[in-house]
PDB file of N, CA and C in Angstrom:
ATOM      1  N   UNK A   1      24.406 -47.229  -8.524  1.00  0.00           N
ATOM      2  CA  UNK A   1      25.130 -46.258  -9.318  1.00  0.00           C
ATOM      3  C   UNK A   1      24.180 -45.300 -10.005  1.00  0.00           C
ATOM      4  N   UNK A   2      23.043 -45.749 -10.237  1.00  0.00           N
ATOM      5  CA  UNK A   2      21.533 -45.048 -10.810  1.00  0.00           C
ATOM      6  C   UNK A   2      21.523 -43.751 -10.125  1.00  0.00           C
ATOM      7  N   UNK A   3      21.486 -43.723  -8.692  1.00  0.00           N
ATOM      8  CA  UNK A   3      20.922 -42.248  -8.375  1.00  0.00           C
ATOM      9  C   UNK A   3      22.538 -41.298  -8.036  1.00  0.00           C
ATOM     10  N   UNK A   4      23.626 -41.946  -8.258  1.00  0.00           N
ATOM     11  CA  UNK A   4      24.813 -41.012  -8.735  1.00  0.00           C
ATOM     12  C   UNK A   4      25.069 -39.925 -10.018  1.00  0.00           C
ATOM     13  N   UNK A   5      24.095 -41.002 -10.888  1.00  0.00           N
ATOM     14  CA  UNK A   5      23.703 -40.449 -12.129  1.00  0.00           C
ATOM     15  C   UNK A   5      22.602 -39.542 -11.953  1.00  0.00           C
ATOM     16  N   UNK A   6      21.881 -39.492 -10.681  1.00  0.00           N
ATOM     17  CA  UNK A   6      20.629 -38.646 -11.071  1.00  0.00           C
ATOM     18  C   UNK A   6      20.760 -37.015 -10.556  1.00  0.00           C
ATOM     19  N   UNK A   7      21.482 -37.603  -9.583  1.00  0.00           N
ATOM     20  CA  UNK A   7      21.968 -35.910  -8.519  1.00  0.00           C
ATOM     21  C   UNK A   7      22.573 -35.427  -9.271  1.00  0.00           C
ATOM     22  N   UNK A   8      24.022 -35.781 -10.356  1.00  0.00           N
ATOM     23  CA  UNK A   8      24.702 -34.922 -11.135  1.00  0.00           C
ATOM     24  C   UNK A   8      23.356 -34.085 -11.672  1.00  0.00           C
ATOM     25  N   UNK A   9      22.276 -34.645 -12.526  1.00  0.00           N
ATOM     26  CA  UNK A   9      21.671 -33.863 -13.439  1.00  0.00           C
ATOM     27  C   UNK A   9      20.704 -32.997 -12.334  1.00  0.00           C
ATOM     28  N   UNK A  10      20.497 -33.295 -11.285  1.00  0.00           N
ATOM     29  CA  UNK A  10      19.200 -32.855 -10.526  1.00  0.00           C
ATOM     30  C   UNK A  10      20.157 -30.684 -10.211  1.00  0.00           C
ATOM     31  N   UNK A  11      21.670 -31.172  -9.956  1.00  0.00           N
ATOM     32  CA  UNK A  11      22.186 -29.477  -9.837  1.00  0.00           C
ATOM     33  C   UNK A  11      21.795 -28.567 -11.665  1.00  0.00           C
ATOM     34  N   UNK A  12      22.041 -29.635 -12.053  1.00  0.00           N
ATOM     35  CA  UNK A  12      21.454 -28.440 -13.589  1.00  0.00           C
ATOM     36  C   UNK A  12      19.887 -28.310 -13.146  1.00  0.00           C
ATOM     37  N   UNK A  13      18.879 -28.699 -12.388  1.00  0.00           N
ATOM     38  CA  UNK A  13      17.909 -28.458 -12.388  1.00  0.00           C
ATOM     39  C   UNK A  13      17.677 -27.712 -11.544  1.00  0.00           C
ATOM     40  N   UNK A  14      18.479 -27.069 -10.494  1.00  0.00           N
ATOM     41  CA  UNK A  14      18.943 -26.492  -9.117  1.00  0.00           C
ATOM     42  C   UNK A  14      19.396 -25.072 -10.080  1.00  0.00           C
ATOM     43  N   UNK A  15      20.252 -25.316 -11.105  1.00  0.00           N
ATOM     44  CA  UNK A  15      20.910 -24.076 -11.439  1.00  0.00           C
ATOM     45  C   UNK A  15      19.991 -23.085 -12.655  1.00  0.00           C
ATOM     46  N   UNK A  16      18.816 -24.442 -13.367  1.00  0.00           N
ATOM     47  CA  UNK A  16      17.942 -23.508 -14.279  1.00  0.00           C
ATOM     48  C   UNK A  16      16.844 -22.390 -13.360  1.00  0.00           C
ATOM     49  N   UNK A  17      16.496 -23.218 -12.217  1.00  0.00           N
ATOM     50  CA  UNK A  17      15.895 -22.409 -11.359  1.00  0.00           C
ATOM     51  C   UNK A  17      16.247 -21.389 -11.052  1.00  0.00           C
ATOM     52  N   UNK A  18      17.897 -21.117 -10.469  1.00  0.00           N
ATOM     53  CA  UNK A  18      18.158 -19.896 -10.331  1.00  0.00           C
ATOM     54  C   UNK A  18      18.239 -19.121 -11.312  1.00  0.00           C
ATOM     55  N   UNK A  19      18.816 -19.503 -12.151  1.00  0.00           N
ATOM     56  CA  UNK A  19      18.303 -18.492 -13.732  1.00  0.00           C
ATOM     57  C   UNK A  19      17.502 -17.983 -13.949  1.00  0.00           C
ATOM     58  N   UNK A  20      16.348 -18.415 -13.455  1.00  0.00           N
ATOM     59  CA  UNK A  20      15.156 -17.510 -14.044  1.00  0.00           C
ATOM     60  C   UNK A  20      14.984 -17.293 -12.566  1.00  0.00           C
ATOM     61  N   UNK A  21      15.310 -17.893 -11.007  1.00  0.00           N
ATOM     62  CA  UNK A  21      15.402 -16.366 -10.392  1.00  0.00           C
ATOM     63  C   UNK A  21      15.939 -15.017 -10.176  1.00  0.00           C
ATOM     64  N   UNK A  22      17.166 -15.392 -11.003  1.00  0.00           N
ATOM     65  CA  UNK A  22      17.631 -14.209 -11.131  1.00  0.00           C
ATOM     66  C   UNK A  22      17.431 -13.300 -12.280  1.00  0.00           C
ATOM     67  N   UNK A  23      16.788 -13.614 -13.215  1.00  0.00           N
ATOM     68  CA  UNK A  23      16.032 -12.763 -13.894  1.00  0.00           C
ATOM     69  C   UNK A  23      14.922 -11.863 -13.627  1.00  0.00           C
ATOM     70  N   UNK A  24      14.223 -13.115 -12.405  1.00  0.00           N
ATOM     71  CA  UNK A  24      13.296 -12.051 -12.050  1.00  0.00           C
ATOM     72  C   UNK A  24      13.683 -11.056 -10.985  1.00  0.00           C
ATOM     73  N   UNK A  25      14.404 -10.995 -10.696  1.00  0.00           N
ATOM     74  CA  UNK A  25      15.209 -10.480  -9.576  1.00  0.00           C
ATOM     75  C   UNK A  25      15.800  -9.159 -10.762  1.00  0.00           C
ATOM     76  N   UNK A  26      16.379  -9.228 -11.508  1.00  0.00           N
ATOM     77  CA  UNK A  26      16.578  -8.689 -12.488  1.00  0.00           C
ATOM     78  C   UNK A  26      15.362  -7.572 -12.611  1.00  0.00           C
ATOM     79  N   UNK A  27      14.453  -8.593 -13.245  1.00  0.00           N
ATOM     80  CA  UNK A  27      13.124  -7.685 -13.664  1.00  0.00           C
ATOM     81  C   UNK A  27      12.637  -6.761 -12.521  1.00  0.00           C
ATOM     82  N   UNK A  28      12.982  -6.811 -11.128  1.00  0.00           N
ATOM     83  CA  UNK A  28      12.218  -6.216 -10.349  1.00  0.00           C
ATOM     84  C   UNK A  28      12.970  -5.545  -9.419  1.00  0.00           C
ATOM     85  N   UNK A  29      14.277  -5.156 -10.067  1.00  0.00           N
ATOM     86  CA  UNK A  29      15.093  -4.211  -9.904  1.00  0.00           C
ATOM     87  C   UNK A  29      15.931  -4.574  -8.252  1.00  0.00           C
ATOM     88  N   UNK A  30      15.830  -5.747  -7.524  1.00  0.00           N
ATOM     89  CA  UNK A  30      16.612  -6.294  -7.278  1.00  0.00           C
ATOM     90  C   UNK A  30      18.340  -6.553  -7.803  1.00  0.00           C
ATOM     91  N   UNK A  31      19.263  -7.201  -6.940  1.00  0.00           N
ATOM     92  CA  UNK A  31      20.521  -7.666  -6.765  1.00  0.00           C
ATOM     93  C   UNK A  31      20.128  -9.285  -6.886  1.00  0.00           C
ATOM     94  N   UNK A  32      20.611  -9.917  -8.268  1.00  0.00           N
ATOM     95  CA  UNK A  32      20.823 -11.251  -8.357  1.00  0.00           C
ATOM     96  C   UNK A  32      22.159 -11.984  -8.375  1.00  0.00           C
ATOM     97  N   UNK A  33      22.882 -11.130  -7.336  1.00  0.00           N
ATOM     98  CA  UNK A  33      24.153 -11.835  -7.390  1.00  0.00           C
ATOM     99  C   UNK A  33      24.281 -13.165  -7.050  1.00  0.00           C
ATOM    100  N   UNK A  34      23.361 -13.007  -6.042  1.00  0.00           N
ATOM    101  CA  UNK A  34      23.627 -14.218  -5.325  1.00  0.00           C
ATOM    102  C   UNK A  34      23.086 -15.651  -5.801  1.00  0.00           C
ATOM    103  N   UNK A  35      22.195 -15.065  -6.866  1.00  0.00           N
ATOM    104  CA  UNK A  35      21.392 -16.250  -7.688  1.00  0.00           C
ATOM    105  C   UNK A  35      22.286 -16.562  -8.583  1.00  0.00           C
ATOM    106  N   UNK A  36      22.975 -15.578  -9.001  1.00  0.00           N
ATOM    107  CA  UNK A  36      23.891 -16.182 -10.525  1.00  0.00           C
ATOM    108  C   UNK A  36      25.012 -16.735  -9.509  1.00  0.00           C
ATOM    109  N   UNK A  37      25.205 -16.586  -8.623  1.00  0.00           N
ATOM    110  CA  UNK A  37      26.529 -17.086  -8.300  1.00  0.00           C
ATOM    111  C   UNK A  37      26.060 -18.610  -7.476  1.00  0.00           C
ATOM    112  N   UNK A  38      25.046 -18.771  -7.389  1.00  0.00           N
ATOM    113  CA  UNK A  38      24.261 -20.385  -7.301  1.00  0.00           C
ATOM    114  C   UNK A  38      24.736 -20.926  -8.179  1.00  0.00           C
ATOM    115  N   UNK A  39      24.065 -20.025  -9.110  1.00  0.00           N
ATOM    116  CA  UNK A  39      24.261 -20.749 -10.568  1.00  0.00           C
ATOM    117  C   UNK A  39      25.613 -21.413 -11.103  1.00  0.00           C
ATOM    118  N   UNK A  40      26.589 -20.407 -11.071  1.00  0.00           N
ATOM    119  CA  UNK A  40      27.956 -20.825 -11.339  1.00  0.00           C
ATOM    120  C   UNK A  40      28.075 -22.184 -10.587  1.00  0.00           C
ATOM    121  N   UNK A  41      28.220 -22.026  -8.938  1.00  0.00           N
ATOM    122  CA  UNK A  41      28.284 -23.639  -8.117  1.00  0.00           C
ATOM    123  C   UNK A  41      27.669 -25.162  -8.815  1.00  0.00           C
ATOM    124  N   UNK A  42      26.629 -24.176  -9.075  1.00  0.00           N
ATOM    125  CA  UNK A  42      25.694 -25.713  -9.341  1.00  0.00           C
ATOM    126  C   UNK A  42      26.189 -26.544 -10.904  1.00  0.00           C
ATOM    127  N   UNK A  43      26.450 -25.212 -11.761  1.00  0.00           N
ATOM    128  CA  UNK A  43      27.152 -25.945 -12.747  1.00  0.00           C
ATOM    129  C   UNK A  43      28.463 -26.789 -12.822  1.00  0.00           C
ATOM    130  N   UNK A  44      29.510 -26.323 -11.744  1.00  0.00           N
ATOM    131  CA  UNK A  44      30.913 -26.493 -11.286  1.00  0.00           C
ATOM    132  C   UNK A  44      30.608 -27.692 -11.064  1.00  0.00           C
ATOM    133  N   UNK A  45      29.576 -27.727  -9.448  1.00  0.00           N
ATOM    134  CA  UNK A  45      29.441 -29.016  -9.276  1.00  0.00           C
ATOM    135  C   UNK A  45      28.735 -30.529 -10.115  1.00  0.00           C
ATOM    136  N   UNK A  46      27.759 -29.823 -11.090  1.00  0.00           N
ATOM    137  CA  UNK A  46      27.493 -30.354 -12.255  1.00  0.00           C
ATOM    138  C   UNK A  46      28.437 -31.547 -12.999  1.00  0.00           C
ATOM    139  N   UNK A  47      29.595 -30.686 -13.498  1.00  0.00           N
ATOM    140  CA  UNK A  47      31.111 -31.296 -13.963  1.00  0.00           C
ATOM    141  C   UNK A  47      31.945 -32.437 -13.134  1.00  0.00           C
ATOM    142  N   UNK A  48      31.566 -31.664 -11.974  1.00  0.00           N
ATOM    143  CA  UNK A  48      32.729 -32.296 -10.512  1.00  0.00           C
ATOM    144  C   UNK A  48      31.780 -33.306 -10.683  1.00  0.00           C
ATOM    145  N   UNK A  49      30.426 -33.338 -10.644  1.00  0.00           N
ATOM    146  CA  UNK A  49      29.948 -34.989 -10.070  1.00  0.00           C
ATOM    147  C   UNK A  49      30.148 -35.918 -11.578  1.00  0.00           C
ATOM    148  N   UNK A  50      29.870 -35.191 -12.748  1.00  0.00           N
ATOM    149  CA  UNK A  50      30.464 -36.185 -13.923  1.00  0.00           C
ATOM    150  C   UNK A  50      31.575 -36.451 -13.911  1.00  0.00           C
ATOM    151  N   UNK A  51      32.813 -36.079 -13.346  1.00  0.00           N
ATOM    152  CA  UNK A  51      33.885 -36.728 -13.810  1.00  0.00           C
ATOM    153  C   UNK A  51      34.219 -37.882 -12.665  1.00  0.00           C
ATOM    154  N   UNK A  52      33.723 -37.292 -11.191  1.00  0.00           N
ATOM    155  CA  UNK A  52      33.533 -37.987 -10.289  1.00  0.00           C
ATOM    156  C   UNK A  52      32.977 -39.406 -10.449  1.00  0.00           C
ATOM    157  N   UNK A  53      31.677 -39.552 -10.833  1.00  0.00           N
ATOM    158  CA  UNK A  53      31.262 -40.807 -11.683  1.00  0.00           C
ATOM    159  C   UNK A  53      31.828 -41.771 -12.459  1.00  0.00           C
ATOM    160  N   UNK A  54      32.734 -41.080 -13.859  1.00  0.00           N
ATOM    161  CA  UNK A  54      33.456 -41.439 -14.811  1.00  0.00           C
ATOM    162  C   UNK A  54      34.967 -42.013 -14.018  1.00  0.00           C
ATOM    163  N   UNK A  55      35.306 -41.522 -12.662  1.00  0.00           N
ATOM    164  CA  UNK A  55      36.495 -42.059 -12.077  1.00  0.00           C
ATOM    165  C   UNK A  55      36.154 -43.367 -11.426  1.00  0.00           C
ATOM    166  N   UNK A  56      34.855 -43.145 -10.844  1.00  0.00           N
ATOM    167  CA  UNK A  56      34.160 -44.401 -10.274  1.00  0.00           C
ATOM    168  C   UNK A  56      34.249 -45.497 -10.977  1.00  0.00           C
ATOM    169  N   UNK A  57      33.512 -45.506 -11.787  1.00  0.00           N
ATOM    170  CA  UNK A  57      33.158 -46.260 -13.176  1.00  0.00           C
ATOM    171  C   UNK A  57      34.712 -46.966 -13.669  1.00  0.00           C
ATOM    172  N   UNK A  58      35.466 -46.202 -14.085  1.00  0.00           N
ATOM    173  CA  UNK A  58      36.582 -46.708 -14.502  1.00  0.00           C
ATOM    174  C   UNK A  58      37.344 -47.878 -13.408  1.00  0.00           C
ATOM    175  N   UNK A  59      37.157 -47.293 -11.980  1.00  0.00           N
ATOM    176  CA  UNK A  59      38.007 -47.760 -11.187  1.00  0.00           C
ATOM    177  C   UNK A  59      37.608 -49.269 -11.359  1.00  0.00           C
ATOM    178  N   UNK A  60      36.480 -49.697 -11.685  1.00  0.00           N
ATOM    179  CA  UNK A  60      35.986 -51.022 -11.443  1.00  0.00           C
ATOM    180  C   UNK A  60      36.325 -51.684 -12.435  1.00  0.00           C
TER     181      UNK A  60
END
C-alpha cells in the first residue's frame, strides 16, 4: 500500500516541474499552454489517486 501512497505525491512532483517550465517558457517568450495544462492533470490526478487510496483503505 506504501508505493500507492508514493505515486499520489510523486504527480505533485511531476506538476511543480511543469511550473517552473512554464515559467520559463514564459520568460522566453514561448507558449506554456501546454505546461500549465500538465499541470492542471497532474494535480486532478493528484486528488483522484487520494481519494482512490482513502476508498481502498476503507474497503478493508
Amino acid at each position: 500500500m506504501g508505493i500507492f501512497k508514493f505515486t499520489a505525491y510523486l504527480y505533485l512532483v511531476v506538476a511543480a516541474f511543469f511550473v517552473y517550465d512554464g515559467i520559463m517558457r514564459i520568460q522566453a517568450g514561448e507558449a506554456p499552454y501546454m505546461s500549465f495544462a500538465i499541470v492542471a492533470v497532474c494535480i486532478f490526478m493528484f486528488f483522484f489517486r487520494k481519494s482512490q487510496i482513502k476508498k481502498f483503505q476503507n474497503r478493508r
